[in-house]
C-alpha atoms as a PDB file:
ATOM      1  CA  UNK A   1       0.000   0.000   0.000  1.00  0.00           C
ATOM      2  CA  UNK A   2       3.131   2.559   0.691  1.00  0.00           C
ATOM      3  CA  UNK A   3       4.007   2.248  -2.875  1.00  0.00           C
ATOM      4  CA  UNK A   4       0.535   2.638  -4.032  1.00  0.00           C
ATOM      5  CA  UNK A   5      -0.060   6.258  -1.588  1.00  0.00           C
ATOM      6  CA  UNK A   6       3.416   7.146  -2.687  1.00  0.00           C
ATOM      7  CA  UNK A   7       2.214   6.699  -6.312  1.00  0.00           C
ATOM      8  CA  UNK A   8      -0.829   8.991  -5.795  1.00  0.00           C
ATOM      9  CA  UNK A   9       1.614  11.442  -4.090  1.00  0.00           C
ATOM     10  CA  UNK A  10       3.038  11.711  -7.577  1.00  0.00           C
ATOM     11  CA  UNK A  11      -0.425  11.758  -9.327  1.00  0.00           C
ATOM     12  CA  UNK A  12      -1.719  14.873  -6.409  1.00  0.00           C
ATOM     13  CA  UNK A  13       1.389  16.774  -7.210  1.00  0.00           C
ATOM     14  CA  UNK A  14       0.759  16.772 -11.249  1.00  0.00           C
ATOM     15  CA  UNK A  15      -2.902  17.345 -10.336  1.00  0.00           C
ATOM     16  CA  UNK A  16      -1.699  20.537  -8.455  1.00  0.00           C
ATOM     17  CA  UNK A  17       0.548  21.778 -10.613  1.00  0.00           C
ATOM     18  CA  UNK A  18      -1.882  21.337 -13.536  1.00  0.00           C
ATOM     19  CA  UNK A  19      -4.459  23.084 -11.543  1.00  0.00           C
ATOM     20  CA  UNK A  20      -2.141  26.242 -11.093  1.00  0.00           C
ATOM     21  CA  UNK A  21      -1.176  26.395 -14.069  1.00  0.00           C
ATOM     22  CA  UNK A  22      -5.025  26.184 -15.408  1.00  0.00           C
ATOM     23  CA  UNK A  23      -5.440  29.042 -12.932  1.00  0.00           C
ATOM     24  CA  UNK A  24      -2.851  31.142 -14.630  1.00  0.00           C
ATOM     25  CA  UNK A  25      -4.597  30.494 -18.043  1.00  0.00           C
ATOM     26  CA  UNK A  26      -8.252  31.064 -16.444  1.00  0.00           C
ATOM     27  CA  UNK A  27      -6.351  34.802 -15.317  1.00  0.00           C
ATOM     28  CA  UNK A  28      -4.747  36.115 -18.721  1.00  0.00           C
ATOM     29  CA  UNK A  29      -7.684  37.271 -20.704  1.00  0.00           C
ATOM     30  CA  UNK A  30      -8.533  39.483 -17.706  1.00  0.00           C
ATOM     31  CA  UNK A  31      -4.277  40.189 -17.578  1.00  0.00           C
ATOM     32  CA  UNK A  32      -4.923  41.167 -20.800  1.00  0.00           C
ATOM     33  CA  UNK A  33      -7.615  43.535 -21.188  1.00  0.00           C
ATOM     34  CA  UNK A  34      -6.504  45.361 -18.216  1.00  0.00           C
ATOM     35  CA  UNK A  35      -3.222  46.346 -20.213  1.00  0.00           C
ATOM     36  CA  UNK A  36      -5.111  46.889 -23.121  1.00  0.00           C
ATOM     37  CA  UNK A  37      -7.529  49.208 -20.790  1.00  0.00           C
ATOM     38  CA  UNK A  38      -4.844  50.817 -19.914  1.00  0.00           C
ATOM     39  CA  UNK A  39      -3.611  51.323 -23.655  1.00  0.00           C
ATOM     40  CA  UNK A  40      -6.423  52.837 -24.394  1.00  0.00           C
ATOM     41  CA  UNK A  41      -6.744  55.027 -21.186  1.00  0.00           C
ATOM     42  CA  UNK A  42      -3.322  56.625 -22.762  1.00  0.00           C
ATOM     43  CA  UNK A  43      -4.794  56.861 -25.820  1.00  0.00           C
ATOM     44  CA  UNK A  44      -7.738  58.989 -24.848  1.00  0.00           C
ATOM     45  CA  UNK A  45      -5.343  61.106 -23.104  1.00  0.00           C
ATOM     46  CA  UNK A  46      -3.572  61.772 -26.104  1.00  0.00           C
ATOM     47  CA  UNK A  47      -6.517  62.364 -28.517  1.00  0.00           C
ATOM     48  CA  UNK A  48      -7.726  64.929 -25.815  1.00  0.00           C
ATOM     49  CA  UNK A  49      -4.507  67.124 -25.937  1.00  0.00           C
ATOM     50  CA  UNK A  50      -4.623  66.936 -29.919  1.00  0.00           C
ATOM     51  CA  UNK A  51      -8.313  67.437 -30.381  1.00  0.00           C
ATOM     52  CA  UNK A  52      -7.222  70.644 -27.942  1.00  0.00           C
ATOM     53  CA  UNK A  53      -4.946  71.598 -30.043  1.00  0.00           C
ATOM     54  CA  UNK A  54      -7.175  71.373 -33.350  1.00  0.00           C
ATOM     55  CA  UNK A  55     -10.176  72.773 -31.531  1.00  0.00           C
ATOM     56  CA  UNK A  56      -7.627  76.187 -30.896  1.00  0.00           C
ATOM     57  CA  UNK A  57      -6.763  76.353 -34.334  1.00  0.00           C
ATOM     58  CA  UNK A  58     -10.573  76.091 -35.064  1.00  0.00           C
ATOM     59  CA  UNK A  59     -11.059  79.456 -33.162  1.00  0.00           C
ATOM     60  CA  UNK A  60      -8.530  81.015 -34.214  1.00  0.00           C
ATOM     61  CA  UNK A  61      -9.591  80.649 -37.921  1.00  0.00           C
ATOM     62  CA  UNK A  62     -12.809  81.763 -36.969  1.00  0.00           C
ATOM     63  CA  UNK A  63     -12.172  84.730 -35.258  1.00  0.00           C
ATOM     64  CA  UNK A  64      -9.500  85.282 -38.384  1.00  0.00           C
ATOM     65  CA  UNK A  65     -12.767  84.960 -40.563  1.00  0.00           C
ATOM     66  CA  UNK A  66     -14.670  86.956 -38.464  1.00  0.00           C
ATOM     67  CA  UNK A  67     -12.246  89.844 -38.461  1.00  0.00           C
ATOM     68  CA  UNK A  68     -11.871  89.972 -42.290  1.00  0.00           C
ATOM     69  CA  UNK A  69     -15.977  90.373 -42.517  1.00  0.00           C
ATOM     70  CA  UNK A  70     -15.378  93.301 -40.194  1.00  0.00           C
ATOM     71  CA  UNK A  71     -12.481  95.001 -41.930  1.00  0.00           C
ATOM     72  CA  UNK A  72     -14.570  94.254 -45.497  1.00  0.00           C
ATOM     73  CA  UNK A  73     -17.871  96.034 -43.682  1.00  0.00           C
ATOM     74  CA  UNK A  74     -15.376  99.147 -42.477  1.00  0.00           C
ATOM     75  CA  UNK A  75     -14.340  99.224 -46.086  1.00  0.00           C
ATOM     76  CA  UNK A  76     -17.760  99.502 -47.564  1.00  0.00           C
ATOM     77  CA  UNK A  77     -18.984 102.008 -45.129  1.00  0.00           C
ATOM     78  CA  UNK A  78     -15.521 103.897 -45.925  1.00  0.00           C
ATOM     79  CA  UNK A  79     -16.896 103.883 -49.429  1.00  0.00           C
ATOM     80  CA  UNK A  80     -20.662 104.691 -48.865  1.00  0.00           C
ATOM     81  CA  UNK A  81     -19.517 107.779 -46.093  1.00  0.00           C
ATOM     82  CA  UNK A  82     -16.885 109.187 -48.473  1.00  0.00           C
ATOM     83  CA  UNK A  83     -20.594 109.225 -51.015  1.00  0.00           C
ATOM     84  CA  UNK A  84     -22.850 110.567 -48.676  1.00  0.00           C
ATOM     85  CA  UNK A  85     -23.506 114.342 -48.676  1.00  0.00           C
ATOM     86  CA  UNK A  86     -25.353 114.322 -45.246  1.00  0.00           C
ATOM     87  CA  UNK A  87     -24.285 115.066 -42.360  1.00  0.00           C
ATOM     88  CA  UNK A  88     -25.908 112.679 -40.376  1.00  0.00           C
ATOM     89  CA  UNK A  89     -25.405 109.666 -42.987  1.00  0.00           C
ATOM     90  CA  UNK A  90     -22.005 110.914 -42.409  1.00  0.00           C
ATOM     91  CA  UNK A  91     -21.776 110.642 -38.944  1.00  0.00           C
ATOM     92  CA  UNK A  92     -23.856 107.450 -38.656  1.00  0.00           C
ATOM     93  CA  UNK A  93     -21.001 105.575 -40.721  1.00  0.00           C
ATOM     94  CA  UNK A  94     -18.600 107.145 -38.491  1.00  0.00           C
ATOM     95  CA  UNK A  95     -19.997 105.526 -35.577  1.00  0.00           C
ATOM     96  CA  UNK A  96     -20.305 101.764 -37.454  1.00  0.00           C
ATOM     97  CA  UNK A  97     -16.932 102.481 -38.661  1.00  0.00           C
ATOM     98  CA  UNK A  98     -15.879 102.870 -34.621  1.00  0.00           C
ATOM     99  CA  UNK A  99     -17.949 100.280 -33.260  1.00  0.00           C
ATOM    100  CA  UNK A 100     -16.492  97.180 -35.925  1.00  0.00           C
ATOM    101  CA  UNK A 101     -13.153  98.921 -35.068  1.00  0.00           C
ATOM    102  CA  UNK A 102     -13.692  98.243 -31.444  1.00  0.00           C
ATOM    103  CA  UNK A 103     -14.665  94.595 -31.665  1.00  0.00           C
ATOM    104  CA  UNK A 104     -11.870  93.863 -34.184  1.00  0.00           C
ATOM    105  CA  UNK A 105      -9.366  94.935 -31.392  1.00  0.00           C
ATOM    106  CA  UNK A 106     -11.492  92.959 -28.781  1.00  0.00           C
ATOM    107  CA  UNK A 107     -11.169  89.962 -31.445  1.00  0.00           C
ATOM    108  CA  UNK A 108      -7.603  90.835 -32.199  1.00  0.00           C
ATOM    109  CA  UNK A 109      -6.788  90.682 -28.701  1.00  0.00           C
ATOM    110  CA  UNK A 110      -8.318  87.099 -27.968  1.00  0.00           C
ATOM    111  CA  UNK A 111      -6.496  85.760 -30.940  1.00  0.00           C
ATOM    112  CA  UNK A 112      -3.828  87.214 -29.245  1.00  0.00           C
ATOM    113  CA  UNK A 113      -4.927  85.066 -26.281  1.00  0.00           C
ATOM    114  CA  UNK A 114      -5.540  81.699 -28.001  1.00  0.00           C
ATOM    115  CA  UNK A 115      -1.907  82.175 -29.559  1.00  0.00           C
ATOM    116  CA  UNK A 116      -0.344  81.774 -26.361  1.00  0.00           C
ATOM    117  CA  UNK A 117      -2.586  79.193 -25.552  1.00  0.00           C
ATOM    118  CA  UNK A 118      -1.735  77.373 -28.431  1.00  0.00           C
ATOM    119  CA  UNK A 119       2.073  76.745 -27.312  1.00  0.00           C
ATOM    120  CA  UNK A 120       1.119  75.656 -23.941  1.00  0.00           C
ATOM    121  CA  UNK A 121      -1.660  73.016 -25.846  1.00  0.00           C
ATOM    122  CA  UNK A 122       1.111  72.362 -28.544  1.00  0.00           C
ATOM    123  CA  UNK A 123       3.298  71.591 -25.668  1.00  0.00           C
ATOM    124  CA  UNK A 124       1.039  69.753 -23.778  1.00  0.00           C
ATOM    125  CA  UNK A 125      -0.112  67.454 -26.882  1.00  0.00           C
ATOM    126  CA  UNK A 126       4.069  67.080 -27.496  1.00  0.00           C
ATOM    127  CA  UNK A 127       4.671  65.823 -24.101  1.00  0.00           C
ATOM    128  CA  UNK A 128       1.292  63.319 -24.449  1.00  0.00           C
ATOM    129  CA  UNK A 129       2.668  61.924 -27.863  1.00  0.00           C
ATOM    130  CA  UNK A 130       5.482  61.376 -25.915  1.00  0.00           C
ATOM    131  CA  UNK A 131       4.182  59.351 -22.973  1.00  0.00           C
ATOM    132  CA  UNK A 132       1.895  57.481 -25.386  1.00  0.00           C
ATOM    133  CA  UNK A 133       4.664  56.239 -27.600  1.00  0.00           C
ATOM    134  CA  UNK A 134       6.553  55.507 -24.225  1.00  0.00           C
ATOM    135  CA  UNK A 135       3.620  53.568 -22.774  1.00  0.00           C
ATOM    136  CA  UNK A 136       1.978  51.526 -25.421  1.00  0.00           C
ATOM    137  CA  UNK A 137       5.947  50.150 -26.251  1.00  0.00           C
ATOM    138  CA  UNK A 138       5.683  48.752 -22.863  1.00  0.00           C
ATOM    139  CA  UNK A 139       2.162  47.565 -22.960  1.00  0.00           C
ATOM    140  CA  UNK A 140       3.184  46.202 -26.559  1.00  0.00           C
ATOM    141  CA  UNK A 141       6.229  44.309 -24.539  1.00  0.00           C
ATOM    142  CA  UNK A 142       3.991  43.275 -21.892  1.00  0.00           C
ATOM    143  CA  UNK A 143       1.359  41.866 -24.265  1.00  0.00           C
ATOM    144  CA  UNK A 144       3.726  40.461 -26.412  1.00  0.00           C
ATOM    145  CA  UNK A 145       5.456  38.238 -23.315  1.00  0.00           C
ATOM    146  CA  UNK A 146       1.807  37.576 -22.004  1.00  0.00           C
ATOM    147  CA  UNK A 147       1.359  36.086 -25.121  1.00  0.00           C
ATOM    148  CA  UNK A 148       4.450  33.901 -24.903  1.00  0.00           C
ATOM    149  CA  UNK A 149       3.945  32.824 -21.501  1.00  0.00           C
ATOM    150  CA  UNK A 150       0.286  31.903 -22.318  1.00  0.00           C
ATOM    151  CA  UNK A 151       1.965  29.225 -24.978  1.00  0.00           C
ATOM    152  CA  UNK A 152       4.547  28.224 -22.507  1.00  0.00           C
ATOM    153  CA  UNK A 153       2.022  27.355 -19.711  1.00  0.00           C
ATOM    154  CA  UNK A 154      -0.255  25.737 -22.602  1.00  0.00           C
ATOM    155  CA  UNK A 155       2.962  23.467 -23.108  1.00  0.00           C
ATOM    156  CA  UNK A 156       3.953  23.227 -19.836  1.00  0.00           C
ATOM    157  CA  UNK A 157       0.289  22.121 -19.067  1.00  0.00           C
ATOM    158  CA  UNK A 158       0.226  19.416 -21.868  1.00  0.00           C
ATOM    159  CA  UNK A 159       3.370  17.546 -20.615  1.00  0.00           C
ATOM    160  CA  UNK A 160       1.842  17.537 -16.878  1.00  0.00           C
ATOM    161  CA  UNK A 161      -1.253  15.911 -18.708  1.00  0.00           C
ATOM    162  CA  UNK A 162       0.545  13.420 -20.454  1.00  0.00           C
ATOM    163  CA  UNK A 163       2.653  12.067 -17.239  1.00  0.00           C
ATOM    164  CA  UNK A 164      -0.196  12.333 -15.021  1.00  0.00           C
ATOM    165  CA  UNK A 165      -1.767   9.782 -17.422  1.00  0.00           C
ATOM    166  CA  UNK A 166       1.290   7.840 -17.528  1.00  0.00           C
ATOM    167  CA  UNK A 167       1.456   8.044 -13.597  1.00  0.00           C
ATOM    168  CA  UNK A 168      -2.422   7.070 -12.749  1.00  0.00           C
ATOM    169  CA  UNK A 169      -2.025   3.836 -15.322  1.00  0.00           C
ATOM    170  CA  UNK A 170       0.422   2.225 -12.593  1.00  0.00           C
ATOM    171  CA  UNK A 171      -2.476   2.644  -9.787  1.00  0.00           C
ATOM    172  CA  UNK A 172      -5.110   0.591  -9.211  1.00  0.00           C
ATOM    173  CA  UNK A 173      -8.134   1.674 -10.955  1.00  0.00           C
ATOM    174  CA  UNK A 174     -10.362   1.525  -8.100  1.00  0.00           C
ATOM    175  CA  UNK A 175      -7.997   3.902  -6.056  1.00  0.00           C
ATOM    176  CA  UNK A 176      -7.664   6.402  -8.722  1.00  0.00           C
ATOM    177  CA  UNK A 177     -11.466   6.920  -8.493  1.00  0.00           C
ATOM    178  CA  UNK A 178     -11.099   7.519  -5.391  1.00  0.00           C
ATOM    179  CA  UNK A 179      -8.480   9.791  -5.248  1.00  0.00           C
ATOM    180  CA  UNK A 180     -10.099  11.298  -8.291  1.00  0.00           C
ATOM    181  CA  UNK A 181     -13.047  12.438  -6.501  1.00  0.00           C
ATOM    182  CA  UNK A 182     -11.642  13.445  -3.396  1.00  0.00           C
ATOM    183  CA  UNK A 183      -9.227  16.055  -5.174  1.00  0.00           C
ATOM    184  CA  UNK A 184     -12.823  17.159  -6.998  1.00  0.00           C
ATOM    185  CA  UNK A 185     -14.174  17.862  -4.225  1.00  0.00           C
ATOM    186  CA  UNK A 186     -11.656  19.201  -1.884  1.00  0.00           C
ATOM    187  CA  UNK A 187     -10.151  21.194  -3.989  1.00  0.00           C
ATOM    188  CA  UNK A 188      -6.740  20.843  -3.030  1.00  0.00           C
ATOM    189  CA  UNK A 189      -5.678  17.558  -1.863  1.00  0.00           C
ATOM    190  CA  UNK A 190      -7.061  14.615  -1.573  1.00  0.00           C
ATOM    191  CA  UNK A 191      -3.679  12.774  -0.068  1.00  0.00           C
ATOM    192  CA  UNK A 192      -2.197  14.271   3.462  1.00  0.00           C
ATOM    193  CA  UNK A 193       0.145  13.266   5.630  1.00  0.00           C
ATOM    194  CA  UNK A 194      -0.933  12.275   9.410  1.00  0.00           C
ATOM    195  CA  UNK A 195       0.790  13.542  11.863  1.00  0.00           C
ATOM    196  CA  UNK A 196       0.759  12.962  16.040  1.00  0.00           C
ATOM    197  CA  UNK A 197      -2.570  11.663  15.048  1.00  0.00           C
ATOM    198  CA  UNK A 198      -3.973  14.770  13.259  1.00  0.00           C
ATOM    199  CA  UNK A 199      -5.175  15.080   9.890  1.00  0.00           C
ATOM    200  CA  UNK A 200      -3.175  17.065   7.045  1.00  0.00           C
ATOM    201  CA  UNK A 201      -6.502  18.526   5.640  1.00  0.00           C
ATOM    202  CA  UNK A 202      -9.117  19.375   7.995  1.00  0.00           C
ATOM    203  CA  UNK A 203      -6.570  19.442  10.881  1.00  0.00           C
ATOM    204  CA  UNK A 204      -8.689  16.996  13.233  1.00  0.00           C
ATOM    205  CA  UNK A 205      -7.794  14.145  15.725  1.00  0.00           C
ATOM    206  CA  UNK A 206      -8.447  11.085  13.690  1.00  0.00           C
ATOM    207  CA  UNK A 207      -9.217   7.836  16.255  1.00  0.00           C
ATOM    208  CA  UNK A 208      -6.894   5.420  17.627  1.00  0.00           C
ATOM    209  CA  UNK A 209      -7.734   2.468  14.939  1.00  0.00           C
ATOM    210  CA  UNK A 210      -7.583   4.662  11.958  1.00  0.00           C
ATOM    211  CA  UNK A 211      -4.370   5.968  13.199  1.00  0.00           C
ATOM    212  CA  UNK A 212      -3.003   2.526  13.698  1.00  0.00           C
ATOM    213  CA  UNK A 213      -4.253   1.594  10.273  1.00  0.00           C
ATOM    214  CA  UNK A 214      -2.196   4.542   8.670  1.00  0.00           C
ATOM    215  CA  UNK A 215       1.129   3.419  10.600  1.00  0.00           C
ATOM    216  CA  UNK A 216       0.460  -0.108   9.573  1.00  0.00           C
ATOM    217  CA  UNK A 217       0.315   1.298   5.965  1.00  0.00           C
ATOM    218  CA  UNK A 218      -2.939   0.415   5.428  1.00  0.00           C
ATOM    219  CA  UNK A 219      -5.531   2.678   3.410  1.00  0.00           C
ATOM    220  CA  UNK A 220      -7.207   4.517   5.082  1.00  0.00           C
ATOM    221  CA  UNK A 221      -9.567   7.745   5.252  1.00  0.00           C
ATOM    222  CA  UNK A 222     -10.288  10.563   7.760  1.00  0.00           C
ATOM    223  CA  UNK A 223     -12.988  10.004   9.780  1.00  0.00           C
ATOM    224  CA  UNK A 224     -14.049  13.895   9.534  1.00  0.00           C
ATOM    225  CA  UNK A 225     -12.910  15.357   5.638  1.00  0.00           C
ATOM    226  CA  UNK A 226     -12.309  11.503   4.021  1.00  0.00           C
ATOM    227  CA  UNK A 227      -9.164  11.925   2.678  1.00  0.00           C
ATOM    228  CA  UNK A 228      -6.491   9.332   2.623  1.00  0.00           C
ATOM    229  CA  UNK A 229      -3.812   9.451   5.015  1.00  0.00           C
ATOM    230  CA  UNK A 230      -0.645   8.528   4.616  1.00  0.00           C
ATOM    231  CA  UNK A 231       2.499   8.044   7.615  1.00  0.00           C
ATOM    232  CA  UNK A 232       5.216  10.552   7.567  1.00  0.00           C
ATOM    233  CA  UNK A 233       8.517   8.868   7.659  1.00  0.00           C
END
């Protein structure tokens, strides 16, 4: 019976190992959007400060627009007051002429404003290109190695399979069943060592027979959890 709970030792560990590794599969989808999330976070960081940058230059062309429709209505009331021969015509011009004069400067003046405000976005959007390019070649790296690893566990994974099978086929069949659904249902080992009388898994005093059936190397189960017990040498 030693050799046979020694053999099942063997078949536990592969069944462990196979499960962490499965665990470490289960995890890299979710290892992998969250780099991707954060990809894209970076992204939309960088799209802000350019669509800044493009929305300034939108502005400024408009206010550009809008002061050449000014400067064109000056020039046609230059024309029509230089026509006139009334006084008041006169005058009224004068005062359009002023007043488009006086929001040019005020339009002037904010171009002025979104100028300077341009460098700062300009230098804000350089610096974002430049974190961007900085992060997503280390999210690339990242994926790229996630990716890798992913095949190596896949492989690693397949081997365990294949000498777990080669390992339960020198067990009784009836034992394997056992032990089979056990692990199942405990989740983490089905085997455990006794020790001064108390149980590896569940950590409870087993009785006096079933602890003289474990030293006699006999199979046997705990009372409390039913897994097998085996004697520490």
């Amino acid at each position: 019976m030693r050799q046979d709970l020694e053999a099942l030792l063997v078949l536990q560990d592969r069944d462990q190992k196979i499960k962490a590794l499965q665990a470490q599969q289960k995890n890299l989808p979710r290892e992998k959007k969250t780099l991707e999330d954060k990809l894209a976070s970076a992204r939309v960081v960088l799209d802000h400060a350019k669509q800044r940058v493009k929305e300034n230059e939108v502005e400024k062309r408009k206010l550009q627009l809008e002061v050449e429709g000014k400067r064109g209505s000056i020039a046609r009331f230059k024309t029509q007051q230089q026509q006139t021969r009334k006084n008041e015509e006169f005058q009224a011009f004068n005062n359009e002429i002023k007043h488009f004069e006086t929001e040019i400067q005020g339009l002037e003046d904010h171009e002025l404003e979104l100028m300077e405000q341009a460098e700062q976005l300009q230098g804000v959007a350089a610096a974002a290109e430049k974190d961007f390019a900085k992060t997503e070649a280390t999210i690339r790296d990242q994926l790229s190695r996630l990716e890798s690893g992913a095949g190596a566990v896949q492989g690693r994974v397949e081997d365990l399979q294949a000498d777990r099978v080669k390992q339960a086929a020198g067990i009784e069949p009836e034992l394997v069943e056992l032990y089979q659904r056990l692990f199942v249902k405990k989740g983490d080992a089905a085997v455990v060592p006794l020790e001064h009388e108390i149980c590896g898994g569940c950590h409870m005093k087993v009785p006096t027979q079933t602890a003289a059936d474990v030293r006699g190397e006999k199979l046997a189960q705990c009372p409390q959890c039913g897994r097998i017990l085996y004697r520490v040498i």
